[in-house]
Structure formats: structure tokens, C-alpha cells
Protein backbone atom coordinates (compact mmCIF):
# COMPACT_ATOMS: atom_id res chain seq x y z
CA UNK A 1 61.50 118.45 91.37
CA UNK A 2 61.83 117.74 87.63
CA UNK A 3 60.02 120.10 85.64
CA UNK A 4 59.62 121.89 81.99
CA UNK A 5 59.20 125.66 82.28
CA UNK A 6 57.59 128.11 79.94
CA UNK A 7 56.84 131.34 80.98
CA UNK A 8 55.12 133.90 78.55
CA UNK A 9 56.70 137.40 78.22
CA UNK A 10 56.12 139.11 81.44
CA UNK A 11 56.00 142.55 80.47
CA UNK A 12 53.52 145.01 79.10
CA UNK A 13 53.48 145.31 75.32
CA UNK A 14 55.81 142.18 74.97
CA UNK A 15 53.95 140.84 72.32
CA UNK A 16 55.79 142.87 69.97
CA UNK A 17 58.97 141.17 68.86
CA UNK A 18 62.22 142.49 70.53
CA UNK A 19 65.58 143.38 69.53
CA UNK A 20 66.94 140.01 71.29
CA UNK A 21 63.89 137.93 69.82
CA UNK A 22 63.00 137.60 66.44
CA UNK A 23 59.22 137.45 65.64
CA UNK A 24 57.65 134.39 65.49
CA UNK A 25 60.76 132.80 67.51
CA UNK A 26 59.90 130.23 70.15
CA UNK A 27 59.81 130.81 73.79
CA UNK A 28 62.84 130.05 75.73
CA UNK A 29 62.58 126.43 78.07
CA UNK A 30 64.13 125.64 81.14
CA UNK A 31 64.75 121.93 80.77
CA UNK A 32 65.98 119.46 84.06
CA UNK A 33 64.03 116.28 83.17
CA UNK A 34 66.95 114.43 82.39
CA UNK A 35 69.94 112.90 85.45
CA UNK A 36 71.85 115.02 87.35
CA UNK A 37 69.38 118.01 86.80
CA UNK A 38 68.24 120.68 89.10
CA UNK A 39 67.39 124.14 89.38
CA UNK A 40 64.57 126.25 90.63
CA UNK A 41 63.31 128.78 88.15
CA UNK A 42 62.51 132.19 89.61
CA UNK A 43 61.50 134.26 86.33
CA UNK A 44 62.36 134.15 82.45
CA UNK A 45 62.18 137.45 80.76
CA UNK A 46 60.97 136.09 76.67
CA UNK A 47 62.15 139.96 75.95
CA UNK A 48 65.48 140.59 77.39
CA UNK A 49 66.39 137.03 77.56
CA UNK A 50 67.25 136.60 80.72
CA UNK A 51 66.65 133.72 82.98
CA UNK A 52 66.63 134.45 87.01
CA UNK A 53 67.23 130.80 88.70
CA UNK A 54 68.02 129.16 92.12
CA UNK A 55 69.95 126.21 92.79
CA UNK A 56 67.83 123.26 93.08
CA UNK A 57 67.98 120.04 95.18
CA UNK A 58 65.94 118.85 97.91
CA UNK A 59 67.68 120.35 101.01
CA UNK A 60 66.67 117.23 102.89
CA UNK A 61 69.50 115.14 100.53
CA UNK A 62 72.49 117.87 100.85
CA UNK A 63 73.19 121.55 101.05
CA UNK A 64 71.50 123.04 97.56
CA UNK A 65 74.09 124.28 95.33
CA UNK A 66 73.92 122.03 92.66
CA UNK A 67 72.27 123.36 89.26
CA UNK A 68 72.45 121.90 86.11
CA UNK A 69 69.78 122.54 83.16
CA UNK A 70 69.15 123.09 79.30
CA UNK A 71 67.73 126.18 77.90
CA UNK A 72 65.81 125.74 74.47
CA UNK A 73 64.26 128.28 72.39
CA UNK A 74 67.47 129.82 71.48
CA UNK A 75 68.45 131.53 68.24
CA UNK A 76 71.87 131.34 66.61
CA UNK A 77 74.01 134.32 67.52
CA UNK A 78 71.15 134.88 70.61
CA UNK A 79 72.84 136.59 74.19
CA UNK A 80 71.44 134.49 76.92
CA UNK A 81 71.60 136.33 79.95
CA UNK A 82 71.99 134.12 83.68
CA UNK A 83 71.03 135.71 86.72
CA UNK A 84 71.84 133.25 89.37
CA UNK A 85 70.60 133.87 93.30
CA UNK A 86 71.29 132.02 96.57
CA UNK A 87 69.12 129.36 97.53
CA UNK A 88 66.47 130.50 99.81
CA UNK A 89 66.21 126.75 101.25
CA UNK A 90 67.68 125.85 104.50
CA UNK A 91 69.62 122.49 104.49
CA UNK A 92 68.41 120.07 106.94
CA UNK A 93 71.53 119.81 108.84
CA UNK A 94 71.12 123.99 109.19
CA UNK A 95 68.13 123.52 109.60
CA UNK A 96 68.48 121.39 112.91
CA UNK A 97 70.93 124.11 114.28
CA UNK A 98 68.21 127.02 113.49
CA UNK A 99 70.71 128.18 110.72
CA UNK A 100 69.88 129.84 107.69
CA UNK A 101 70.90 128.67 103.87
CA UNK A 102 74.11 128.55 102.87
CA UNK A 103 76.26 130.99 101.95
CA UNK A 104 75.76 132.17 98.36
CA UNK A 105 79.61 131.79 97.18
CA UNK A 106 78.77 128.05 97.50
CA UNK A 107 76.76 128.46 94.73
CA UNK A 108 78.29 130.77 92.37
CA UNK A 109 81.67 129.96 90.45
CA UNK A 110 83.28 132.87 89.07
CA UNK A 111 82.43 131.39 85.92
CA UNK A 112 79.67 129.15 84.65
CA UNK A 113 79.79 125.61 82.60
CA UNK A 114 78.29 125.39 79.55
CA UNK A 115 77.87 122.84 76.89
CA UNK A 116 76.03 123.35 73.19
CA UNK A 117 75.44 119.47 73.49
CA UNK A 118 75.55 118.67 76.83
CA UNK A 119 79.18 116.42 76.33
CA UNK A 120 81.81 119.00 75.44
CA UNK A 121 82.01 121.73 78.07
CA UNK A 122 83.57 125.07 78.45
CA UNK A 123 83.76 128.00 80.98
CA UNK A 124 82.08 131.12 80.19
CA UNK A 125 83.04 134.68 80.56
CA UNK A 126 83.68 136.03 84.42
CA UNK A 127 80.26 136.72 85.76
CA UNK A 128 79.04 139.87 87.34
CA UNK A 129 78.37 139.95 91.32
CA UNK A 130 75.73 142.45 92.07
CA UNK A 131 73.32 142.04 95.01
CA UNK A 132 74.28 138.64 96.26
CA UNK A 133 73.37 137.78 92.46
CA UNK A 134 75.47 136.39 90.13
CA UNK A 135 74.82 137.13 86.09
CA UNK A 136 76.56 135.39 83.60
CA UNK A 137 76.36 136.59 79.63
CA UNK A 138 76.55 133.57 77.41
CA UNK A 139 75.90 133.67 73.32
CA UNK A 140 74.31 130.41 72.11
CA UNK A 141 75.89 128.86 68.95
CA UNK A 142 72.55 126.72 68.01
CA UNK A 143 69.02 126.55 69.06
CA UNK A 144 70.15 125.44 72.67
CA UNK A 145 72.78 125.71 75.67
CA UNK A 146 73.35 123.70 78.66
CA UNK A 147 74.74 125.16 82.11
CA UNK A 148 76.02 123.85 85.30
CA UNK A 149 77.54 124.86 88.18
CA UNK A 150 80.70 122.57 86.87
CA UNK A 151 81.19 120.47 84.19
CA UNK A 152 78.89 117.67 84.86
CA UNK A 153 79.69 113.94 85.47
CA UNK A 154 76.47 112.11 86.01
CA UNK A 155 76.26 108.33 86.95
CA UNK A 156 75.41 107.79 82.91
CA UNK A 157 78.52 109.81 81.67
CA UNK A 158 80.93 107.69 83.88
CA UNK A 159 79.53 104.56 83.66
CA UNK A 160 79.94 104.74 80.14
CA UNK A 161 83.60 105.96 80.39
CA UNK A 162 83.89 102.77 83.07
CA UNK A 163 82.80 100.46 80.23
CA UNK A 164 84.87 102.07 77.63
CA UNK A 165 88.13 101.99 79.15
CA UNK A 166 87.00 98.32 80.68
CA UNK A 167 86.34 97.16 77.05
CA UNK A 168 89.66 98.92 75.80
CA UNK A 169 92.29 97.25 78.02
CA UNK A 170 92.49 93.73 78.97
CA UNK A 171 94.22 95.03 82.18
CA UNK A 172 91.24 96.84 83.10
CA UNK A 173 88.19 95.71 84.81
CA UNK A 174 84.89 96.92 85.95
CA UNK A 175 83.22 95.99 89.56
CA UNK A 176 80.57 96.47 91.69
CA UNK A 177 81.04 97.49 94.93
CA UNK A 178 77.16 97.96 95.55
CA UNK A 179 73.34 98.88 94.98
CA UNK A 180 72.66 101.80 96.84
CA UNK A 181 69.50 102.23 98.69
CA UNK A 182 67.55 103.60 96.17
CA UNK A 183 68.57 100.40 93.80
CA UNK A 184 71.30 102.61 91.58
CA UNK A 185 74.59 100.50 90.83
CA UNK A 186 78.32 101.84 92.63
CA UNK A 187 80.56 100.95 90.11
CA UNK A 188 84.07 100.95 89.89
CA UNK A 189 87.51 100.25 88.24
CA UNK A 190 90.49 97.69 89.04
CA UNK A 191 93.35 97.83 87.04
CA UNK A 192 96.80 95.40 87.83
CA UNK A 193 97.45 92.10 89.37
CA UNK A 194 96.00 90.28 86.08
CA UNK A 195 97.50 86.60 85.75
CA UNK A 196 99.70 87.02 88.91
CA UNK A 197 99.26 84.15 91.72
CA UNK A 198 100.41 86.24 94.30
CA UNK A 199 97.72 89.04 93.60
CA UNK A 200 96.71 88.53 96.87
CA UNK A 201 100.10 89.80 98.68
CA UNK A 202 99.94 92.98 95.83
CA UNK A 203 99.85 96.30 98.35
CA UNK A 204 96.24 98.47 97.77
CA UNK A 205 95.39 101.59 96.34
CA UNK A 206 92.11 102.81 96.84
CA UNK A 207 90.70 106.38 95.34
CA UNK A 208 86.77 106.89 95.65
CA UNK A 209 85.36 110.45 94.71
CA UNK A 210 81.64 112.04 95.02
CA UNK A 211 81.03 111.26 98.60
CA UNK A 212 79.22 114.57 98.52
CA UNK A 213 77.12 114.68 95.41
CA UNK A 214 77.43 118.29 93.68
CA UNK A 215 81.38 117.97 93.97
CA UNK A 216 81.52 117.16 90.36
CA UNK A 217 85.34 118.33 89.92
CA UNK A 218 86.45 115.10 91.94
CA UNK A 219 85.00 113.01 89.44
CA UNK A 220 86.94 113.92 87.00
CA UNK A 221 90.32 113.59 89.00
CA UNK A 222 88.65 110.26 89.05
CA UNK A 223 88.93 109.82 85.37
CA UNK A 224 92.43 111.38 85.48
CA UNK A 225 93.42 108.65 87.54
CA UNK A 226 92.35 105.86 85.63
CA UNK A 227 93.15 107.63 82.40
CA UNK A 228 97.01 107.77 83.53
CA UNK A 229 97.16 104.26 84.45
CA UNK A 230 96.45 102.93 81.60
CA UNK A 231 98.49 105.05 79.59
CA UNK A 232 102.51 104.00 78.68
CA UNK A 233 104.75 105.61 80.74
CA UNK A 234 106.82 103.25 82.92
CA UNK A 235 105.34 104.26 86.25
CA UNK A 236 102.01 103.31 85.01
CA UNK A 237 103.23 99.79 84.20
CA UNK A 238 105.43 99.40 87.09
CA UNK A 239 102.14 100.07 89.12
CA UNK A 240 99.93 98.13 87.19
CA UNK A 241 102.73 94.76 87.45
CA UNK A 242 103.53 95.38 90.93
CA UNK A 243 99.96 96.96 92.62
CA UNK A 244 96.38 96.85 92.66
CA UNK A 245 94.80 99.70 92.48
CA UNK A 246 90.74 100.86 92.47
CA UNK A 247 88.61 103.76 91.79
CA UNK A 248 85.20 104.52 91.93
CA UNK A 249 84.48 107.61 90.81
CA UNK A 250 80.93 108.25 92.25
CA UNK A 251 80.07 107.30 95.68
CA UNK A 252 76.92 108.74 96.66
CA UNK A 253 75.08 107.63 93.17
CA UNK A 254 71.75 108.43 94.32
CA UNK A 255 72.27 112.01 94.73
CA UNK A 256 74.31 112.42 91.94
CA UNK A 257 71.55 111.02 90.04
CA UNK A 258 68.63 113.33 91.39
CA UNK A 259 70.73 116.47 91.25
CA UNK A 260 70.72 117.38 94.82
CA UNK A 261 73.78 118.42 96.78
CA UNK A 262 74.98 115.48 98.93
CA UNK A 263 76.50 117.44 101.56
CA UNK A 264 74.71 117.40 104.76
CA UNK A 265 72.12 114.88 103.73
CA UNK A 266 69.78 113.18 106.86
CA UNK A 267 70.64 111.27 108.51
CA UNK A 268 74.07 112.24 107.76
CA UNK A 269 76.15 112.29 104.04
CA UNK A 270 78.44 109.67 102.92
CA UNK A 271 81.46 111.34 104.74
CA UNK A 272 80.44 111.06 107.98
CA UNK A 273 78.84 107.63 107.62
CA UNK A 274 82.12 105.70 108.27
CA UNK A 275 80.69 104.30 111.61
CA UNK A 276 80.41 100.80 112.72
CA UNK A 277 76.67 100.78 111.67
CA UNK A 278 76.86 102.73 107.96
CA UNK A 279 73.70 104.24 106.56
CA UNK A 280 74.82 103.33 102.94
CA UNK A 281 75.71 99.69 101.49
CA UNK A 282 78.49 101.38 99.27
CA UNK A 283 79.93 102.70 102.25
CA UNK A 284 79.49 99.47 104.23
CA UNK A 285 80.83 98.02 101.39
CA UNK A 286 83.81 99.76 101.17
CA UNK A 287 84.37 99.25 104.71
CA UNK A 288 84.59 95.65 104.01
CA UNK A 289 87.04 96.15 101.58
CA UNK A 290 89.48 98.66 103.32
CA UNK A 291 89.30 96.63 106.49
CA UNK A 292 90.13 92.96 105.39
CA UNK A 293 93.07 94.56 103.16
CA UNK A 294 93.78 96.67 106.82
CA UNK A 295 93.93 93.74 108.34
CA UNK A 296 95.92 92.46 106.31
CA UNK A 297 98.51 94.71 106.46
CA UNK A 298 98.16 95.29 102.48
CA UNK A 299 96.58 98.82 101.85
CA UNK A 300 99.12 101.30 101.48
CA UNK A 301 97.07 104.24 99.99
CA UNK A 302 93.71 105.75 100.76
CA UNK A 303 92.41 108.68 99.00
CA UNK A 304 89.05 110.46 99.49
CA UNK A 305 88.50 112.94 96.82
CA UNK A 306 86.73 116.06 96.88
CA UNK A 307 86.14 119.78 96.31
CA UNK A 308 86.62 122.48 98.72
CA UNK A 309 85.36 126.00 99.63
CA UNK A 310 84.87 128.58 97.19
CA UNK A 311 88.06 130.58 98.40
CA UNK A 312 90.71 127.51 97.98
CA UNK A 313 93.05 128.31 95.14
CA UNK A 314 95.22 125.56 95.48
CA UNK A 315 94.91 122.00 95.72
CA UNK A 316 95.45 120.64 99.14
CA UNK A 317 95.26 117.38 101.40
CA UNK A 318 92.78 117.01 104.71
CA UNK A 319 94.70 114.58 106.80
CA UNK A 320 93.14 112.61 109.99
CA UNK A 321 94.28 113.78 113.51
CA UNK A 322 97.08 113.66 115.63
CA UNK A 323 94.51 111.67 118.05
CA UNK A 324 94.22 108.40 115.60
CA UNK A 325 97.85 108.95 114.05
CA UNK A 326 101.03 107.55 115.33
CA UNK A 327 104.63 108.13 114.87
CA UNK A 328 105.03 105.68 112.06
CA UNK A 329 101.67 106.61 110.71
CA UNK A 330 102.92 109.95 110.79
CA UNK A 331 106.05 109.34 109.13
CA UNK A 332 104.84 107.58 106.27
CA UNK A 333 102.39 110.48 105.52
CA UNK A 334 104.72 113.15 105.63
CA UNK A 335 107.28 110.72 103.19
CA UNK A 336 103.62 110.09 100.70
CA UNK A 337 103.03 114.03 100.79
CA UNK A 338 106.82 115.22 100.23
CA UNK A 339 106.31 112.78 96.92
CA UNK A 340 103.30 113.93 95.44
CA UNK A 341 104.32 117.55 95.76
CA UNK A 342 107.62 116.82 94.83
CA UNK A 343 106.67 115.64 91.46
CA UNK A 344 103.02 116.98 91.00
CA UNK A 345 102.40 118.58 87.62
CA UNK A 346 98.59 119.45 87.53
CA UNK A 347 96.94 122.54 85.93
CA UNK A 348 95.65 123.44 89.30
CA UNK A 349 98.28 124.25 91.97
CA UNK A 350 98.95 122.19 94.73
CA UNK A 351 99.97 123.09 98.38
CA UNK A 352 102.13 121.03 100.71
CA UNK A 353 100.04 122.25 103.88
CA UNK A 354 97.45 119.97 105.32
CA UNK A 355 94.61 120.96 107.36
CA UNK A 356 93.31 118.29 110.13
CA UNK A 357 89.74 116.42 110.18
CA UNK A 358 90.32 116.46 113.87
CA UNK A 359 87.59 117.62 116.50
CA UNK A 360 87.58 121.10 115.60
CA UNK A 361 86.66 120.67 112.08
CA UNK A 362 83.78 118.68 112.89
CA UNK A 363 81.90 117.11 115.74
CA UNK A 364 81.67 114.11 113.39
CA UNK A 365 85.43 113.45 112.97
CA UNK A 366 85.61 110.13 114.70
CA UNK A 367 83.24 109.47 111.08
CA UNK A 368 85.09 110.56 108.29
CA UNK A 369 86.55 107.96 106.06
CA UNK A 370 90.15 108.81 106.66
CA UNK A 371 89.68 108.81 110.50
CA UNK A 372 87.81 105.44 110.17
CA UNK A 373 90.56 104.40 107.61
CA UNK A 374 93.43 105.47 109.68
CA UNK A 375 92.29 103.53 112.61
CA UNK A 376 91.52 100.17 110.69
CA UNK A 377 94.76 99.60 109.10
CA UNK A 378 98.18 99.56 110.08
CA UNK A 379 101.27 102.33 110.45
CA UNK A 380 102.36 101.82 106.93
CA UNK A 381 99.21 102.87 105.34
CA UNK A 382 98.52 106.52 104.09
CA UNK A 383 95.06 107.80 104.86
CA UNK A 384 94.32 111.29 103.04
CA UNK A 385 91.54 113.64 101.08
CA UNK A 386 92.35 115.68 98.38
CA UNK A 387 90.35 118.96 97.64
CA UNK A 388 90.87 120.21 94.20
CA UNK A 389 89.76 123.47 93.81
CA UNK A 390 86.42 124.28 91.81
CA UNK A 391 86.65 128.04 91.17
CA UNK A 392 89.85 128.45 89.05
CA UNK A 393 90.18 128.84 84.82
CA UNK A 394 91.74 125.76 85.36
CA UNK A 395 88.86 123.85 87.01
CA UNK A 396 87.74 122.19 83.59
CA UNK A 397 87.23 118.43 83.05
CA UNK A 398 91.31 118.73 81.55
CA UNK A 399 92.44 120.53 84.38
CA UNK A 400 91.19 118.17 86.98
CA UNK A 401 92.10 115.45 84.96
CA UNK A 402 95.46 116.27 85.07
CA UNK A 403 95.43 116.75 88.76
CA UNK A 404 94.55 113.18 89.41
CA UNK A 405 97.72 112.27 86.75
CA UNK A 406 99.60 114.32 88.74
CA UNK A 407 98.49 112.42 92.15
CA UNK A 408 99.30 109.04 90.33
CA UNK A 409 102.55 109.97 89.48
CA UNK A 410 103.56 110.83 93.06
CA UNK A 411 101.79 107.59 93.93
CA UNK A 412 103.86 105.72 91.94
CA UNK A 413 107.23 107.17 93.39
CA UNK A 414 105.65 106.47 96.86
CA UNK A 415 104.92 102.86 96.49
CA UNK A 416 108.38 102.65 94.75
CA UNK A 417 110.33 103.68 97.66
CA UNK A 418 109.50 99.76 98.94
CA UNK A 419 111.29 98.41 96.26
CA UNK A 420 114.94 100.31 95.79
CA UNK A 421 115.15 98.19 92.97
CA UNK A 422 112.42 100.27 91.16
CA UNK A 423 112.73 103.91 90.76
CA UNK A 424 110.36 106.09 89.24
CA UNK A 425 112.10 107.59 85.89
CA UNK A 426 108.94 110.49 85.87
């Protein structure tokens, strides 16, 4: 729920003016009424400055570990004090099992996003863990801060980066893949094949982030992506002469929009929607995509992007089962993932090893995009998901911008192992 909180000092004898607030100051706000925001106030302290919050999110659209809000009342110089605590809200898919909430690490990143404006956006100091709490110590420049669990991208911020770089390069153009359910727009990016009568024989790269809402890192590899192929190097213009590629960074828009987590939504999240009767039109529509250019024998990369558990360090790939995967299949992944390791270049350290989206992982496998991807399109296509970790110094919007450069540029030598005539000088 959307809400502006005040709370008066709490203690006795607070109505004398404090060492951390100056008299006749005003009373520190807890602000979400704006997109993307959530959390669930549990106390401010006027006196010590110290807010204690909960994530937000209704846990009936995705596990609640987003949290994302502006704190007014501030003075210049003022030490804002963060106590964060676990959600005590049990996600409807835990809920169905009897579970409990999630985890608290889910929640808390070593350190905390913040923003004096709510567009440039930094990592604080390490945070304290004490009690299954996590307190974070930030000092506010101005009359104001905003926090987050990561450096937000709402629907508004990249829509507006969607239009921008549309606007900026004739090469570049903006689509639609959908309207959600809720009536939001899914929009997206297609860069190369411009002017060329053949487009329709180009091979397919697709790259879709945000299938789970609060995943805000992947995103921003998003951006990275499109960001690298316009720029001038001559594996970006081989791609964009000799490919088509699309990107849509936000897939589940409604969530992203409301500020709830994504993950485990009812009836089921985005990622394991990829059934022949989808819950979402963007997903549906997607499907439509993938599977004529399947058919077609033209897609040649798939990439789901996402953010993993709090303990990943390292960038790595979820790949679909030995169960959907063939030989050639097989081959051709193992030749894409030597590539992008081989010349991968991100802030955030990738790993060769995979892990599998096969029945162990989840009872849902036979629904996860790169299952359903793998099985609608032929042995020379490369169905993957890339987790990019969101609890590193290096999980900023820079560093996981440059991990999606870093995935282009292995994409590039990957597609240009089809041509010998064209090798990658990167």
C-alpha cells in the first residue's frame, strides 16, 4: 500500500530538541507514493533518527523483498540511521506449502542504494547485521535521501532511456511487444536489419530482463546491452549489418510498477508461465515471437536475464536440461559459453560453470523460458539465463552495465563463427 508516514517523537521528553535534530526542524517522512515504491514502516525515532522498516509488496504478487522509498525532513550534514528487518509476510507460493517468509538475506544487501535525487545512485557504507536486522548509517547531503534495495529502474526510468536512445539513432527502434493485464505497455528495443531486403533471413537475438520484478540489477544489463550496440566498435556494427537483435528490459511491468517482488506471484510469475496457455500477454507474446523465428530456423540466441541468491559472487549462466537438450544443442552451447567467457570483461566476475533448470531445481521446469525456448527452436539455437550478482561493490547501475557489454561482445564472436569471413577484432 502507498502511503505518507509521520510519526511524532516516540519517546518521553522528546519535545526537547536533540543533538541529531535541530529545534524547530521538520519531522522526518517516509515517502512511497510514487512507481516502483514499497516499504512497510515499523517505527521512526524523530530523536535518534532512525527509521525501523520492512520490505513491502503484496506477498500475493511475489516474494517481498523489494523496498524502495524517500525520506524527507532531513537536515544538511543530518546521520540517517536504517534499521532494516525481514518481512514478516509469507509469500503466497510459501504460503501454499505452509512455509514461513523468506529468508532475510533476500532482503538485505550488504550495502544499501541511495540517491539525493532519486536519478544518480550510489552504495552506502557496509551495513551492520545484528539480530536478523540490518542497519545502515547514511549522512544526507540536502533536505532528502532516497533508498532502495538496488539502484532502481522503474517502467518510467527505462521507457524514457527506450525513447532516448530510439530518438538518437536512426538504427534504433522502439516496439511493443504488449499491454499487460493491468493495461501497462511492454516495451522494447530493435536495433539492425534497417534498409536490408533480406531482413527476414537475418539470424535473432533476443535478451528480455525483469521476469521477476524486484531483480532490478538485470535491467540495467539491459541497458548495457543496448548501450554497447549502438556504440562504434566494429563488433557492434558487424552485428547491427549482419543481425537483428531485441531487448526488452522489463518483462513483468506491472509489478515493477507497484513495487512488489515478482517472484512467486499467483498463479505463478513470469518464469514459469512459458506454458502452452500463458497467464501474461507479454509472455504469450513473446512466445509468438521466439516460436515463428524457431520455426524458422532463425533464432540463434536466447537470453533470460536475472539476479541470483544473495551468496552468488560471480556471474553465472542457468542452462535448460539434459532432458530437452541434444547433442548439437549441446554443442553449440558449450561453443556460445567458451566465447562469452573467453572474452568477457565486466566489473562483476563471471564463471564458466552452469547450473541446470532441470527437475530438481524446480517442479516447474518443463515452464521456464529457456526449457520452453529450447524445445521450440532448433539445434543451432542457444537457450540460456544469466544471473548477475546483486550483492557485490560492483553491483551499481555501471557495473551491471558493463556486464551486459561484456555479454554482447562474446555474442558478437559467437554469431561470427558462421561467417569465417568475419572475425571479431575485440
Amino acid at each position: 500500500m502507498k502511503y505518507r508516514l509521520i510519526i511524532a517523537l516516540l519517546f518521553a521528553g522528546a519535545s526537547l530538541p536533540s543533538p541529531c535534530q535541530a529545534a524547530g526542524a521538520a519531522p522526518l517522512v517516509v515517502d512511497t507514493d510514487f512507481e516502483g515504491g514499497s516499504a512497510t514502516v515499523v517505527a521512526i525515532d524523530q530523536e535518534r533518527s532512525t527509521i525501523t522498516f520492512m520490505p513491502g509488496g503484496d506477498p500475493a504478487r511475489g516474494w517481498p523483498a523489494w523496498w524502495y522509498f524517500r525520506v524527507t525532513g532531513l537536515s544538511p550534514g543530518q546521520t540517517l540511521t536504517l534499521t532494516l528487518q525481514a518481512s514478516d509476510r509469507v509469500a503466497a507460493e510459501r504460503r501454499r506449502a505452509g512455509g514461513k517468509p523468506i529468508p532475510a538475506y533476500w532482503s538485505q544487501p550488504s550495502q544499501a542504494a541511495w540517491s539525493v535525487d532519486g536519478k544518480k545512485w550510489r552504495q552506502s557504507r557496509p551495513g551492520n547485521l545484528s539480530d536478523s536486522a540490518m542497519t545502515y548509517e547514511l549522512t544526507s547531503p540536502g533536505n532528502e535521501l532516497w533508498v532502495a534495495w538496488g539502484p532502481p529502474a522503474t517502467t518510467g526510468m527505462i521507457n524514457q532511456w527506450i525513447q532516448g536512445i530510439a530518438n538518437q539513432y536512426d538504427f534504433v527502434h522502439s516496439f511493443r511487444l504488449s499491454k499487460t493485464r493491468e493495461g501497462r505497455v511492454v516495451h522494447g528495443i530493435r536495433i539492425g536489419g534497417d534498409g536490408d531486403p533480406d531482413r527476414q533471413l537475418r539470424p535473432v537475438v533476443w535478451l528480455q530482463a525483469r521476469q521477476h520484478a524486484w531483480e532490478s540489477g538485470s535491467s540495467w544489463v539491459a541497458r548495457g546491452i543496448g548501450q554497447w550496440l549502438v556504440g562504434d566498435s566494429e563488433d557492434a556494427q558487424w552485428i547491427r549489418d549482419n543481425a537483428v537483435v531485441y531487448v526488452v528490459p522489463i518483462m513483468d511491468v506491472d509489478r515493477v510498477s507497484t513495487g512488489d517482488g515478482g517472484k512467486g506471484a499467483l498463479p505463478n510469475d513470469h518464469n514459469r508461465d512459458w506454458s502452452d496457455q500463458p497467464h501474461y500477454p507479454e509472455v504469450a507474446a513473446a512466445q509468438q515471437r521466439i516460436g515463428a523465428w524457431g520455426t524458422d530456423a532463425r533464432l540463434a540466441v536466447f537470453v533470460d536475464l536475472h539476479n541470483p541468491g544473495p551468496n552468488d559472487k560471480e556471474a553465472f549462466f542457468f542452462v535448460p536440461p539434459p532432458e530437452v537438450v541434444g547433442p548439437a544443442e549441446l554443442a553449440r552451447r558449450s561453443e556460445f559459453l567458451d566465447l562469452i567467457c573467453d572474452v568477457y570483461d565486466g566489473q562483476i566476475p563471471m564463471t564458466r560453470k552452469t547450473r541446470s533448470t532441470g527437475p530438481r531445481y524446480d517442479p516447474n521446469w518443463q515452464k521456464i523460458s529457456g526449457t520452453w525456448v529450447s524445445q521450440h527452436s532448433d539445434d543451432q539455437a542457444v537457450s540460456v539465463c544469466l544471473e548477475t550478482p546483486w550483492d557485490t561493490p560492483n553491483s551499481t547501475i555501471a557495473g551491471y552495465e558493463s556486464v551486459g557489454a561484456g555479454l554482447m561482445k562474446g555474442i558478437a564472436k559467437f554469431l561470427q563463427t558462421e561467417d569465417p569471413t568475419q572475425q571479431s577484432t575485440e
